[in-house]
C-alpha atoms as a PDB file:
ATOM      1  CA  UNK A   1      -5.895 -10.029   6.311  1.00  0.00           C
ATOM      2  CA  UNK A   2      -7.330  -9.153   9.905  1.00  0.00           C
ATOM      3  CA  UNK A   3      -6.881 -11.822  11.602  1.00  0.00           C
ATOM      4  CA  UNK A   4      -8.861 -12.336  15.246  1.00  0.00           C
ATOM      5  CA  UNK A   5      -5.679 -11.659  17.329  1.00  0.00           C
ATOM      6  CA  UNK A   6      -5.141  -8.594  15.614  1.00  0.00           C
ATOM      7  CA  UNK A   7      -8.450  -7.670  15.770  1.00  0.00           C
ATOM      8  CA  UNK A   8      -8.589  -8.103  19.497  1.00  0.00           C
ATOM      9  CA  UNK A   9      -5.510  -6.328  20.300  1.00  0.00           C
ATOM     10  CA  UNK A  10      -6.766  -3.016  18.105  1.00  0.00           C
ATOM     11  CA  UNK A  11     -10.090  -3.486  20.259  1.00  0.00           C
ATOM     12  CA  UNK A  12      -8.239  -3.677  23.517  1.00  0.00           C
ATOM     13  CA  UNK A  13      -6.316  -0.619  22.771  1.00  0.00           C
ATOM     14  CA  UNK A  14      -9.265   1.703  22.225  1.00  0.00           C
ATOM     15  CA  UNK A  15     -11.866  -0.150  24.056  1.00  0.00           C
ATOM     16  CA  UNK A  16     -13.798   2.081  26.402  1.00  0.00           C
ATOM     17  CA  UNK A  17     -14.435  -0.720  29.209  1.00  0.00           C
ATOM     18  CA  UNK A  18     -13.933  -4.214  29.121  1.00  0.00           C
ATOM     19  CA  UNK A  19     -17.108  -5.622  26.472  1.00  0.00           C
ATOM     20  CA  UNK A  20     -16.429  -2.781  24.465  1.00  0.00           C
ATOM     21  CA  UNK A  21     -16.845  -3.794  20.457  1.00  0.00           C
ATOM     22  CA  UNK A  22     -18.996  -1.179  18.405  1.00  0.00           C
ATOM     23  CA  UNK A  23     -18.043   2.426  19.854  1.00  0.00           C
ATOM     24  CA  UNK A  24     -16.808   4.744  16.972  1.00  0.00           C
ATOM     25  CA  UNK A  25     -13.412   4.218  18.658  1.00  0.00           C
ATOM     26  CA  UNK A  26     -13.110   0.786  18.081  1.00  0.00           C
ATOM     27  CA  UNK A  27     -14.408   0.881  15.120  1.00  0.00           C
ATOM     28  CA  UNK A  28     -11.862   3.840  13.797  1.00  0.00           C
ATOM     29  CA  UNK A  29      -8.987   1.009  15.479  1.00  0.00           C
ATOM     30  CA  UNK A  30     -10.279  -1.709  13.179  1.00  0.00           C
ATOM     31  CA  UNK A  31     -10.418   0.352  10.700  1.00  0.00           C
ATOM     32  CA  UNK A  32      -7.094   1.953  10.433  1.00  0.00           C
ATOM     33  CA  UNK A  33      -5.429  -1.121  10.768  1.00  0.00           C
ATOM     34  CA  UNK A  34      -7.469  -2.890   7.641  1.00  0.00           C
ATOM     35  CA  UNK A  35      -6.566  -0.061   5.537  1.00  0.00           C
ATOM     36  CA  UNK A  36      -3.524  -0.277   6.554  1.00  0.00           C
ATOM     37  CA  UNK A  37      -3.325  -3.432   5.359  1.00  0.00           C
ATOM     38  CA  UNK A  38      -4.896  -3.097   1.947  1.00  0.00           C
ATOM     39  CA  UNK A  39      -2.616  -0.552   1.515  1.00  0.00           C
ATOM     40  CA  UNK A  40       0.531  -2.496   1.846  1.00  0.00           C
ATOM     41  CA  UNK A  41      -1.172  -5.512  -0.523  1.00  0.00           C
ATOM     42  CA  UNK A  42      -1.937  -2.800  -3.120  1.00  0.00           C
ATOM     43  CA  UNK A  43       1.597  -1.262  -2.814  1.00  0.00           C
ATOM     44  CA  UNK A  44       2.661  -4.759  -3.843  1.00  0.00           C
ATOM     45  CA  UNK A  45      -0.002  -5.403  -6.376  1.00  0.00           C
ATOM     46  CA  UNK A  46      -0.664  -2.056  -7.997  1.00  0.00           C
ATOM     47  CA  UNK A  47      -2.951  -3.370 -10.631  1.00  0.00           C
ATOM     48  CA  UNK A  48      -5.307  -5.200  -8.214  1.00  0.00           C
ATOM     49  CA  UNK A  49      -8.288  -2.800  -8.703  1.00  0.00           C
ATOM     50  CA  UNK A  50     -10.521  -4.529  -6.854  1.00  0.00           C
ATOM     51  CA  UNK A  51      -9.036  -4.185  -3.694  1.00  0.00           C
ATOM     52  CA  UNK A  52      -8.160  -0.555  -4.483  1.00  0.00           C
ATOM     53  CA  UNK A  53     -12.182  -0.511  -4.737  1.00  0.00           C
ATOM     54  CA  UNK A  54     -12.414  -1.958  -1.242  1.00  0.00           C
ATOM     55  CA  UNK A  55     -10.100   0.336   0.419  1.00  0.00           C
ATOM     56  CA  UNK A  56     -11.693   3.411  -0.827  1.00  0.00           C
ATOM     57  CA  UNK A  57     -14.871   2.321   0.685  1.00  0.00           C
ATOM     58  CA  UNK A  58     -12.987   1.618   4.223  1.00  0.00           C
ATOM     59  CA  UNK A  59     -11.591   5.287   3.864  1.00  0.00           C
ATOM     60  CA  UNK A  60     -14.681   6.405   3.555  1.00  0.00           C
ATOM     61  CA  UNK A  61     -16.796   4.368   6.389  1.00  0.00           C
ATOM     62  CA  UNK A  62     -13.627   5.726   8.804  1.00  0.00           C
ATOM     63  CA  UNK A  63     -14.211   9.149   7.174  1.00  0.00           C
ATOM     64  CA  UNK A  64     -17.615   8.969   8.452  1.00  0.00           C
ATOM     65  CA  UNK A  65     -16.879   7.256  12.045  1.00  0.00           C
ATOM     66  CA  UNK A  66     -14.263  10.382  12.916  1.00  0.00           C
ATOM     67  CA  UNK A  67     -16.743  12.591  11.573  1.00  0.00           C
ATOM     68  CA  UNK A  68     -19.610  11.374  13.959  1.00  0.00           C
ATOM     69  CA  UNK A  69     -17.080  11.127  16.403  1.00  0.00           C
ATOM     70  CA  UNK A  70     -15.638  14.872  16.076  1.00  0.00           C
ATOM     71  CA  UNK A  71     -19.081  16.406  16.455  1.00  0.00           C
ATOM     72  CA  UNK A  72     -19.723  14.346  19.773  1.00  0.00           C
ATOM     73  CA  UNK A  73     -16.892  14.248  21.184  1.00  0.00           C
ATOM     74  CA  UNK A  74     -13.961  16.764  20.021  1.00  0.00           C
ATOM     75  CA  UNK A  75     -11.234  15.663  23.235  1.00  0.00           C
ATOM     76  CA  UNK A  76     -11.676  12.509  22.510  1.00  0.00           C
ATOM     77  CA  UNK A  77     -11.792  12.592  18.623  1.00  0.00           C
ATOM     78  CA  UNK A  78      -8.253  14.301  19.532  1.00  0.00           C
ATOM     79  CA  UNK A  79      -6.755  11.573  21.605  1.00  0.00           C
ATOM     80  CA  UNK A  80      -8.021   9.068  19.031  1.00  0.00           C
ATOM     81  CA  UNK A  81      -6.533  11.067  16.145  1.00  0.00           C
ATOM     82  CA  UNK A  82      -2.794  11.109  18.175  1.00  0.00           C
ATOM     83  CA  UNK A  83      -3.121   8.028  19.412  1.00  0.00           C
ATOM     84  CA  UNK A  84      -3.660   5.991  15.103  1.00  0.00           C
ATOM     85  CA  UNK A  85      -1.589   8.405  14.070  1.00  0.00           C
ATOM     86  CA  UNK A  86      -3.879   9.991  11.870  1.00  0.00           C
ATOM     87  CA  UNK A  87      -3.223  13.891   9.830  1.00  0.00           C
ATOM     88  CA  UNK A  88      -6.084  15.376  10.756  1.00  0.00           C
END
């Protein structure tokens, strides 16, 4: 689970000034690290289909984000991908 400290670190590492909550950075951060996450719960619980659900939807909402994101702003779509780590 996400908790707020977490939450607030990821948002101070891609914030874009210092109020910074909703750009598609951000939002790719938070992202990331729920799936993350998930993923490591569902590696433990492999029949838990529910949350296998759950992070297929979060795939696809960051799917979409990077996507916007990409046709905006392709240098810093790049930094973002380097910087989570991402194989795109």
């Amino acid at each position: 689970m996400l908790t707020k400290r977490k939450k607030a670190n990821e948002i101070s590492k891609a914030a874009r000034h210092d109020n910074d909550t909703g750009s598609p950075e951000v939002q790719v951060a938070i992202l990331t690290r729920r799936i993350e996450e998930l993923s490591a719960h569902l590696s433990k619980n492999n029949k838990d289909k529910h949350s296998r659900r759950g992070l297929l939807g979060l795939v696809a909402d960051r799917r979409r984000h990077l996507k916007y994101l990409e046709e905006t702003n392709k240098r810093l779509y790049g930094s973002l991908v380097k910087k989570l780590g991402l194989k795109k």
